[in-house]
Structures are given as C-alpha cells and as structure tokens.
PDB file of N, CA and C in Angstrom:
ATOM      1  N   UNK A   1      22.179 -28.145   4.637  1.00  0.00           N
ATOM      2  CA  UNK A   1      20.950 -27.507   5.070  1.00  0.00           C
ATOM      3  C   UNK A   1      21.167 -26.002   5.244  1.00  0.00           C
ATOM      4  N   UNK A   2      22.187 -25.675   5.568  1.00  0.00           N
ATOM      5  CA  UNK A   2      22.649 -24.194   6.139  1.00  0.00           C
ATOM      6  C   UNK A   2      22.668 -23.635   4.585  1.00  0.00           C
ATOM      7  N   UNK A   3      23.318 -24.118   3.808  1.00  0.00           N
ATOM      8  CA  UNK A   3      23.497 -23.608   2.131  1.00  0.00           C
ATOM      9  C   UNK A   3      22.574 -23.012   1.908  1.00  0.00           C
ATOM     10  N   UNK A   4      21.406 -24.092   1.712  1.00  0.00           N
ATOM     11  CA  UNK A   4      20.084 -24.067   1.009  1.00  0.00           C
ATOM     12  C   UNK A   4      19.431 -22.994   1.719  1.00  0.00           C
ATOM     13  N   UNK A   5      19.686 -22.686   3.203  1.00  0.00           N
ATOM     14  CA  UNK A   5      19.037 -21.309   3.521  1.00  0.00           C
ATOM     15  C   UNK A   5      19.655 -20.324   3.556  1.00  0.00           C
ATOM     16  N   UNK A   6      20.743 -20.124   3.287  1.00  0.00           N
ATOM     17  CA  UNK A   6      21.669 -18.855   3.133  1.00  0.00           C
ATOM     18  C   UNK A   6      21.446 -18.733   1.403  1.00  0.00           C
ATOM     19  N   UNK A   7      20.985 -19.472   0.817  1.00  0.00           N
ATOM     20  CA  UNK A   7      21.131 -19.260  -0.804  1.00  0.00           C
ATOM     21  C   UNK A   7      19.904 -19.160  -0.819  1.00  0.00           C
ATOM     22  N   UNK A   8      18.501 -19.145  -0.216  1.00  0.00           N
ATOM     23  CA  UNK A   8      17.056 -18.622  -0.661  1.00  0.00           C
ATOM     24  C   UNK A   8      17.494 -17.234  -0.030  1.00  0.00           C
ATOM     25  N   UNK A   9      17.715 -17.019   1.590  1.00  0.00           N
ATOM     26  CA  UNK A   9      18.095 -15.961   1.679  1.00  0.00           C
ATOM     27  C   UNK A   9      18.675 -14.972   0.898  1.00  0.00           C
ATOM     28  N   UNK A  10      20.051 -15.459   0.316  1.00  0.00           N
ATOM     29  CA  UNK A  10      20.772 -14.137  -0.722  1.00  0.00           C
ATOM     30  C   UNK A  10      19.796 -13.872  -1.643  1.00  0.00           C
ATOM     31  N   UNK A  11      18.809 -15.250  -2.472  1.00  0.00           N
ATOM     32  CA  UNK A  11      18.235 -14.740  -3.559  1.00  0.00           C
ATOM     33  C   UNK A  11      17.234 -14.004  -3.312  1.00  0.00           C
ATOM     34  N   UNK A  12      16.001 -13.958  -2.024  1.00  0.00           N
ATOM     35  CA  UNK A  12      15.436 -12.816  -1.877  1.00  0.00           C
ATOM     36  C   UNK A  12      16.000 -11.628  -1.492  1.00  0.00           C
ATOM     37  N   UNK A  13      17.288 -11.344  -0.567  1.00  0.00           N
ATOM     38  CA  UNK A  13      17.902 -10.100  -0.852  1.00  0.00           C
ATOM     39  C   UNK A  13      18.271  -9.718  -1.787  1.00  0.00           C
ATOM     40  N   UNK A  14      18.116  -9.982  -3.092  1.00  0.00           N
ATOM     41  CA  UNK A  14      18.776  -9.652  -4.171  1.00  0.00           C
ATOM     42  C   UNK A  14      17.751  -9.291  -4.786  1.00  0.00           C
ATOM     43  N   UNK A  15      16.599 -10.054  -4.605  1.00  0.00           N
ATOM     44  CA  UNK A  15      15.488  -9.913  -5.567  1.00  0.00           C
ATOM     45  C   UNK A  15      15.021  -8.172  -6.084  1.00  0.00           C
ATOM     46  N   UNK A  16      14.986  -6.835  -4.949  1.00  0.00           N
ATOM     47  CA  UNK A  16      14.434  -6.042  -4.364  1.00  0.00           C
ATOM     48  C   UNK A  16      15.808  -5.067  -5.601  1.00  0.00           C
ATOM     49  N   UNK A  17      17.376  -5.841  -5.698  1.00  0.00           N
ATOM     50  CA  UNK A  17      17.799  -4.755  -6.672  1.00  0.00           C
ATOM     51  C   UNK A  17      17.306  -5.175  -8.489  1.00  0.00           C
ATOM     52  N   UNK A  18      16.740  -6.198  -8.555  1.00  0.00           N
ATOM     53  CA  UNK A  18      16.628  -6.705  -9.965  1.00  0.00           C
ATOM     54  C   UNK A  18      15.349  -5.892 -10.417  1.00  0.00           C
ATOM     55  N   UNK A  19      14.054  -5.289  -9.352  1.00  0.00           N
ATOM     56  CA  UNK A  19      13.186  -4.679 -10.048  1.00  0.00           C
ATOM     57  C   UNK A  19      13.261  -3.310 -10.597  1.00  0.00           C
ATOM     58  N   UNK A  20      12.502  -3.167 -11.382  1.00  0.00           N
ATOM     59  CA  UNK A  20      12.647  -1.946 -12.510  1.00  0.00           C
ATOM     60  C   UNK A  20      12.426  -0.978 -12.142  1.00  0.00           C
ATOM     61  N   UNK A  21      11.264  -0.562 -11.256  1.00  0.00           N
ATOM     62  CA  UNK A  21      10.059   0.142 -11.140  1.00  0.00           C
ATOM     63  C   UNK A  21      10.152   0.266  -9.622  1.00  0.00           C
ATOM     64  N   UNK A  22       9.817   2.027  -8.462  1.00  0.00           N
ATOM     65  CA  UNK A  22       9.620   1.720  -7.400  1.00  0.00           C
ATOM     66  C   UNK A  22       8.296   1.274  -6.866  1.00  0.00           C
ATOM     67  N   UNK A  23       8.083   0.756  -5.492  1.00  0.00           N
ATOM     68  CA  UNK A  23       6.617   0.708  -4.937  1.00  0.00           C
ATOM     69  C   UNK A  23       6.564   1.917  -4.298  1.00  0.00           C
ATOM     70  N   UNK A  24       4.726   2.090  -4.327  1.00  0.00           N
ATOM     71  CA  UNK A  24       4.943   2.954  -3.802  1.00  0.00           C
ATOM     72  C   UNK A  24       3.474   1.979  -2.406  1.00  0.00           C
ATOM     73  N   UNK A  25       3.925   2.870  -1.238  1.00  0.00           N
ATOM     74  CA  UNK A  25       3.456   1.940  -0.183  1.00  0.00           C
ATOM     75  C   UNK A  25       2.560   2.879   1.088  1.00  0.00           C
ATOM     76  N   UNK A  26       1.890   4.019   0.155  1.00  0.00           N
ATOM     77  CA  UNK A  26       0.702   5.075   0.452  1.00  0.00           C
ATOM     78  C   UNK A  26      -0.249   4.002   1.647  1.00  0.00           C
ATOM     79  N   UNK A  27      -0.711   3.955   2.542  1.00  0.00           N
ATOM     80  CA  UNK A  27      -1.731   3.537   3.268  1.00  0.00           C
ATOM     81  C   UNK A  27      -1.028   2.370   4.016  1.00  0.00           C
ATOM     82  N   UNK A  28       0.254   1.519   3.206  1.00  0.00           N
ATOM     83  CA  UNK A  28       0.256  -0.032   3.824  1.00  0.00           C
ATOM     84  C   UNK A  28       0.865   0.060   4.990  1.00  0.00           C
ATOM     85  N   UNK A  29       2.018   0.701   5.109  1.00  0.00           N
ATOM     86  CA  UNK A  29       2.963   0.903   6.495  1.00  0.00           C
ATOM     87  C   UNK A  29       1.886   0.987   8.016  1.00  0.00           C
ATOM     88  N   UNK A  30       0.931   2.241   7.514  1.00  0.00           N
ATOM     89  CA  UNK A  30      -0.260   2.557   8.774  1.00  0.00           C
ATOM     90  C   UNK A  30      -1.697   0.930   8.850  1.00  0.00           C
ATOM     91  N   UNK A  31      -1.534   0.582   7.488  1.00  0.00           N
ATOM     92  CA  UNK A  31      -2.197  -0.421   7.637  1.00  0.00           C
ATOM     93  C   UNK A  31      -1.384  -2.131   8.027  1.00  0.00           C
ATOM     94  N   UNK A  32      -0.674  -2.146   7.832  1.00  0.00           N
ATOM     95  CA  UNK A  32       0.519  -3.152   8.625  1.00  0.00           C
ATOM     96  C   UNK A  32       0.518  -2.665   9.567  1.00  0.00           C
ATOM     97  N   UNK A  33       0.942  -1.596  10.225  1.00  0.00           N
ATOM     98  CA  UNK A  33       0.849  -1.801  11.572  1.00  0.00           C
ATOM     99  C   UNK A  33      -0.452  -2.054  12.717  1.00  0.00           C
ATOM    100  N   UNK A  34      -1.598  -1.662  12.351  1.00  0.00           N
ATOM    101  CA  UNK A  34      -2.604  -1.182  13.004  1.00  0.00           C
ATOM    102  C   UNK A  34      -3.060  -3.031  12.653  1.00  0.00           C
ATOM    103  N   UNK A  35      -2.821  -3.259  11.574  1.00  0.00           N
ATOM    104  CA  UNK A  35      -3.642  -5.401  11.341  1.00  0.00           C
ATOM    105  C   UNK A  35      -2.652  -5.983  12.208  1.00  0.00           C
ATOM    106  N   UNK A  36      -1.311  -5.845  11.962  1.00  0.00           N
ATOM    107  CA  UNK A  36       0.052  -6.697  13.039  1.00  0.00           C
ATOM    108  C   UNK A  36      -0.509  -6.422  14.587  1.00  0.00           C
ATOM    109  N   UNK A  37      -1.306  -5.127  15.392  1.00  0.00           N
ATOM    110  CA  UNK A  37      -1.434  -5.357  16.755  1.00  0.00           C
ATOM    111  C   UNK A  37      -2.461  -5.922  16.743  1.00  0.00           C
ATOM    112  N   UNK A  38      -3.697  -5.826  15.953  1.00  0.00           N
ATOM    113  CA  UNK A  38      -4.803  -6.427  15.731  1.00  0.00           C
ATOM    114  C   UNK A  38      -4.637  -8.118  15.550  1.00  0.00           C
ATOM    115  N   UNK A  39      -4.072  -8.495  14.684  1.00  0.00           N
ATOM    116  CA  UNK A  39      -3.676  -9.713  14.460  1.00  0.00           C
ATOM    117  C   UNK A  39      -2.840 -10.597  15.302  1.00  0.00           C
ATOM    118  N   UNK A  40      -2.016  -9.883  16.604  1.00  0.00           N
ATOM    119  CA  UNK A  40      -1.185 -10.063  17.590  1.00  0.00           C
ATOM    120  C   UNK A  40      -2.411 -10.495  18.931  1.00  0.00           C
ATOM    121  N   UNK A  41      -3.150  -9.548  19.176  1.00  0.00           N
ATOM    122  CA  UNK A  41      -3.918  -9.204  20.037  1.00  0.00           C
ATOM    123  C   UNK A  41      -5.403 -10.189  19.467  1.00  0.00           C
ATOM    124  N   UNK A  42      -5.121 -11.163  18.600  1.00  0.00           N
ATOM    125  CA  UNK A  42      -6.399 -11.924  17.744  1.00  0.00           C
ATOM    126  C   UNK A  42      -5.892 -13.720  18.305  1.00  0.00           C
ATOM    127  N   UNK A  43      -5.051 -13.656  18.299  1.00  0.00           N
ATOM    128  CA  UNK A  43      -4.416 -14.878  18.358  1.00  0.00           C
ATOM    129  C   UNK A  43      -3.172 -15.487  18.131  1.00  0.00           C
ATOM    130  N   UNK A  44      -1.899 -14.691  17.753  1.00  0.00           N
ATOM    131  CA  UNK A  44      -0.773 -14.294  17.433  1.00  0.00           C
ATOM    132  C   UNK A  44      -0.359 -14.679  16.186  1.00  0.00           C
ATOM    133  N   UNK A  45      -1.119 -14.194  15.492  1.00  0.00           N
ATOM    134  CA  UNK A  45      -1.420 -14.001  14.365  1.00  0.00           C
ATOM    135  C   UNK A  45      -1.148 -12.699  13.185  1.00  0.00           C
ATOM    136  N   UNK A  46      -0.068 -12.036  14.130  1.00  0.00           N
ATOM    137  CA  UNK A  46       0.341 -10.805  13.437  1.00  0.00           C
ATOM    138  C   UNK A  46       0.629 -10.340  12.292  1.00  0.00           C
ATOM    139  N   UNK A  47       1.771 -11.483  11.541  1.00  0.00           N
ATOM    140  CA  UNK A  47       2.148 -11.565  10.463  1.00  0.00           C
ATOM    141  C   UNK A  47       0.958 -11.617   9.109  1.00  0.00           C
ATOM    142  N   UNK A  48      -0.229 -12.348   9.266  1.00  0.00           N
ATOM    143  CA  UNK A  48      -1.020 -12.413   8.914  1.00  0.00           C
ATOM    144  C   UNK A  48      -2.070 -11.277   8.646  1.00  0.00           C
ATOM    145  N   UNK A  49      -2.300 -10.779   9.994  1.00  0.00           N
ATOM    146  CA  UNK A  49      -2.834  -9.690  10.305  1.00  0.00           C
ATOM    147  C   UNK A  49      -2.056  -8.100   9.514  1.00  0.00           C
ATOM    148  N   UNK A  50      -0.759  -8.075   9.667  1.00  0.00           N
ATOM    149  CA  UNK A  50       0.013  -7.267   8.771  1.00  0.00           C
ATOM    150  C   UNK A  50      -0.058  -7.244   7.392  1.00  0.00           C
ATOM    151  N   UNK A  51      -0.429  -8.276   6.996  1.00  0.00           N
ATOM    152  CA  UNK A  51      -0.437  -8.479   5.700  1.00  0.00           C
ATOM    153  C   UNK A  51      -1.812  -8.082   5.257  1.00  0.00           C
ATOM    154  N   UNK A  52      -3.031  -7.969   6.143  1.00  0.00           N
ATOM    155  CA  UNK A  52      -3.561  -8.006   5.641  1.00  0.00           C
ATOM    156  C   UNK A  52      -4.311  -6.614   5.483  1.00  0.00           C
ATOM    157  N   UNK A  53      -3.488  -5.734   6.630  1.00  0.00           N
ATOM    158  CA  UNK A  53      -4.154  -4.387   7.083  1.00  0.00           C
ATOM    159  C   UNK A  53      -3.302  -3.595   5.963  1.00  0.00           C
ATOM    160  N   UNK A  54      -1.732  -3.876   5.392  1.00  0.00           N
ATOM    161  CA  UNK A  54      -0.943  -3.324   4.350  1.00  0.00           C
ATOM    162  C   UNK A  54      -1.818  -3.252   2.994  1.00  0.00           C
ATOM    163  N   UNK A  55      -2.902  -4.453   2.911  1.00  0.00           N
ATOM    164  CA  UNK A  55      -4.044  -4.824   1.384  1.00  0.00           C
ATOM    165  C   UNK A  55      -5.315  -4.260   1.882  1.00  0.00           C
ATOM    166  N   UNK A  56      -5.632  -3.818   2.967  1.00  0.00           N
ATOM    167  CA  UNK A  56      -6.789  -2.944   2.898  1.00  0.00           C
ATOM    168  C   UNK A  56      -5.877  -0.969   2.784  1.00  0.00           C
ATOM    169  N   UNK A  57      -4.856  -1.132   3.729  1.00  0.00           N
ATOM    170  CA  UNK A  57      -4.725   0.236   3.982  1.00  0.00           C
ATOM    171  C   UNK A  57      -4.362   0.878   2.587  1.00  0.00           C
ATOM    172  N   UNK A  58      -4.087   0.285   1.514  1.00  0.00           N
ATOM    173  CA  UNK A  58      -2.922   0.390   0.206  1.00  0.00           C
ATOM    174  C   UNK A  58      -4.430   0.603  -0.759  1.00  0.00           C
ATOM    175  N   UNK A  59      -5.442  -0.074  -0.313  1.00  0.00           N
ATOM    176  CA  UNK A  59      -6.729  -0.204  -1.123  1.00  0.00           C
ATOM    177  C   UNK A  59      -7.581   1.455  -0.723  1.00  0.00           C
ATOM    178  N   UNK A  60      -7.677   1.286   0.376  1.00  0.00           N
ATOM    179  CA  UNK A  60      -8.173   2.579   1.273  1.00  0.00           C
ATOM    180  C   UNK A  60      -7.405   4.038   0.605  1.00  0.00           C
ATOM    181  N   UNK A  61      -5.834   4.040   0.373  1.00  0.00           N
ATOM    182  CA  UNK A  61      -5.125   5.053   0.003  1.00  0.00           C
ATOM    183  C   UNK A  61      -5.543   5.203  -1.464  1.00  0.00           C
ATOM    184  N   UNK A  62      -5.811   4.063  -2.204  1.00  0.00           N
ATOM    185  CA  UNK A  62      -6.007   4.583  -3.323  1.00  0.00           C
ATOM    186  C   UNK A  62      -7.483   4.902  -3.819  1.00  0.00           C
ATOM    187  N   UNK A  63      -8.316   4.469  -2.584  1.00  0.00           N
ATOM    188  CA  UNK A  63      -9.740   5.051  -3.555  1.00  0.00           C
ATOM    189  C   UNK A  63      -9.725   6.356  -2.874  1.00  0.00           C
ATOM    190  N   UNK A  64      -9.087   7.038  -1.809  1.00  0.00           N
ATOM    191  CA  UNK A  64      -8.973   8.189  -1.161  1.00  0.00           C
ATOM    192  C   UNK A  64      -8.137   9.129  -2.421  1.00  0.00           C
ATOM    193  N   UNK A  65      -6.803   8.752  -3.064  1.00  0.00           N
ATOM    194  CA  UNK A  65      -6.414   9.134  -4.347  1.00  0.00           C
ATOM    195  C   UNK A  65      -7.362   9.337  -5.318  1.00  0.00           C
ATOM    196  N   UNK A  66      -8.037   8.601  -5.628  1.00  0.00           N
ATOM    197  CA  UNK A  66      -9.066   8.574  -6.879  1.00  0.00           C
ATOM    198  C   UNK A  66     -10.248   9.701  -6.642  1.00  0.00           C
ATOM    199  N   UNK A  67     -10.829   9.725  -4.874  1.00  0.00           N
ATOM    200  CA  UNK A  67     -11.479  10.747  -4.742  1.00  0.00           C
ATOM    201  C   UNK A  67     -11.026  12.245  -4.923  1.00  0.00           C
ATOM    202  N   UNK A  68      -9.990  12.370  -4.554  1.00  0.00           N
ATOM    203  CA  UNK A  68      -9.792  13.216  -4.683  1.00  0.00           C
ATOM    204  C   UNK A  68      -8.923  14.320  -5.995  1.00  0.00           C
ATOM    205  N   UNK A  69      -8.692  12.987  -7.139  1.00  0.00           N
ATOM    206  CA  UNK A  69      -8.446  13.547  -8.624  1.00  0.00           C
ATOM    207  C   UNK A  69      -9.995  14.163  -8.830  1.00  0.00           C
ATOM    208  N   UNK A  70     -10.867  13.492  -8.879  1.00  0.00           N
ATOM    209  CA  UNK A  70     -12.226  13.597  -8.962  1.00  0.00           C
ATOM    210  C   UNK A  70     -12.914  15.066  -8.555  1.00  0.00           C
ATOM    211  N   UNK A  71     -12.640  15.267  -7.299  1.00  0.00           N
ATOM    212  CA  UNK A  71     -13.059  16.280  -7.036  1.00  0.00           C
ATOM    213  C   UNK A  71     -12.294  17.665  -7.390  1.00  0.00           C
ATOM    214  N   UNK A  72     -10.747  17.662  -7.812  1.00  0.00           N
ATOM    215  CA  UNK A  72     -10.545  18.300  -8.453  1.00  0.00           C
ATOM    216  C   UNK A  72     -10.421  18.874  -9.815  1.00  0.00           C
ATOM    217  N   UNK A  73     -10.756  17.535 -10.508  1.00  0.00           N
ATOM    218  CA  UNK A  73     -11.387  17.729 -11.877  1.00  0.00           C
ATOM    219  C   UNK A  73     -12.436  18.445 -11.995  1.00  0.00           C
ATOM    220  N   UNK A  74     -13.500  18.063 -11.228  1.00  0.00           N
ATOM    221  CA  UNK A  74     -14.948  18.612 -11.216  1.00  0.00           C
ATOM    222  C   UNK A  74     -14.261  20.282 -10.819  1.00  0.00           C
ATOM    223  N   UNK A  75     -14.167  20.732  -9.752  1.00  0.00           N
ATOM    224  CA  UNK A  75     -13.431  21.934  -9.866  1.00  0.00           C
ATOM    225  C   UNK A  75     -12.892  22.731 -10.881  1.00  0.00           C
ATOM    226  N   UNK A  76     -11.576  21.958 -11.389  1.00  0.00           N
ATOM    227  CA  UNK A  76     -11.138  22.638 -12.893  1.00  0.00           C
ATOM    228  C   UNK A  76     -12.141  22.783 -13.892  1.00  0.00           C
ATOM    229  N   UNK A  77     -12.880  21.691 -13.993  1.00  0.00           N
ATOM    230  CA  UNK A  77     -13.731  21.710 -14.891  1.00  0.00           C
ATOM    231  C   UNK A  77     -14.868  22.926 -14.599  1.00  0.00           C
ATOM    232  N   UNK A  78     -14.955  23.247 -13.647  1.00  0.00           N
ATOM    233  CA  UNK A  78     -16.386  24.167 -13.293  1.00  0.00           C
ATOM    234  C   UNK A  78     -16.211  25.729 -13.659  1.00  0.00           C
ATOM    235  N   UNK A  79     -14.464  25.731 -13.273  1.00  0.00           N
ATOM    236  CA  UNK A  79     -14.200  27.107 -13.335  1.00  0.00           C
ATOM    237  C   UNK A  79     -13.565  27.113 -14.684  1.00  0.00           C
ATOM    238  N   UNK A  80     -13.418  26.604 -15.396  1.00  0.00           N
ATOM    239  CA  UNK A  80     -13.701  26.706 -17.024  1.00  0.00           C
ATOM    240  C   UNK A  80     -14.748  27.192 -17.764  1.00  0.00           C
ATOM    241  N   UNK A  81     -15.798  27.018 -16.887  1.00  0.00           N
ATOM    242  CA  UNK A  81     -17.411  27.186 -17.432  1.00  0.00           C
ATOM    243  C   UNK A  81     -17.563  28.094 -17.696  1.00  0.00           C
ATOM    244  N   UNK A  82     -18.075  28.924 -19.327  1.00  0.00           N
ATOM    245  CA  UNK A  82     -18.607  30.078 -18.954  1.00  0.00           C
ATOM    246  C   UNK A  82     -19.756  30.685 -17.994  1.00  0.00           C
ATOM    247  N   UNK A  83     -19.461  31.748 -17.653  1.00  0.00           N
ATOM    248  CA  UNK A  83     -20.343  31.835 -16.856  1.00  0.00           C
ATOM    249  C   UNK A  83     -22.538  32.609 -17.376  1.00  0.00           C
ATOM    250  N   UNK A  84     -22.420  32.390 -18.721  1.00  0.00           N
ATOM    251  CA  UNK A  84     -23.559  32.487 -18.976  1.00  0.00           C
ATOM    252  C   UNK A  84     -24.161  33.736 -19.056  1.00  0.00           C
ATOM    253  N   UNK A  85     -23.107  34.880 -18.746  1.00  0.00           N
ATOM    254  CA  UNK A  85     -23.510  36.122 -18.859  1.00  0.00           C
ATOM    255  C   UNK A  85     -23.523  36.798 -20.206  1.00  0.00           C
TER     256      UNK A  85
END
C-alpha cells in the first residue's frame, strides 16, 4: 500500500519536469487565494474553492490582456492616420 503511494507520488513529481512549455499563472495565484478563504469560510471547502477562483482569476487576467492589446492597437493605429491636412 505504501509503494503504490510513494510511486503515484514520484510520478506526479516528475510529471512538472517532462513538460515542454512554461505556465504562465497571471490572475490564478490572487484568484486561488481569495476562492481558498472564500471556499474555507463556505463550508470547508477550500480546495475546491481554490480551484475555482485560480479558473476565474486566470480568465479575468486574460480578457484584462486582450483589453488592453486592443486599446493599444487602436492607439498605434490612430497615430498612423494621416492627419487630413
């Protein structure tokens, strides 16, 4: 019994050097924490709650990203414009 959990154990510690690519984790850290007291303070339910404030806060960071390519496009783009004189 001890095997079988020391050997899922090693294989998820291991898992984290086999990927290719980093994460990147913009919004989730502030959103894990803020769902984990929420989710603690809900019914002790933290873990849950962490998980779930990391998938809004990570969602939140990136349409806040997207706004703001946006608005600097529109920018670049404006002062490109001739100005019609």
């Amino acid at each position: 019994m001890k095997s079988a959990i020391f050997a899922a154990a090693l294989a998820l510690a291991l898992v984290p050097l086999a990927a290719p690519s980093s994460a990147e984790a913009k919004g989730c850290l502030k959103g894990a924490l803020v769902g984990g007291v929420a989710g603690h303070y809900a019914g002790h339910h933290g873990v849950l709650g962490a998980i779930g404030g990391c998938a809004v806060g990570h969602h939140m960071a990136n349409e806040k990203n997207k706004e703001g390519e946006a608005t600097s496009d529109r920018a670049q783009h404006s002062a490109n414009q001739p100005n019609g004189d």
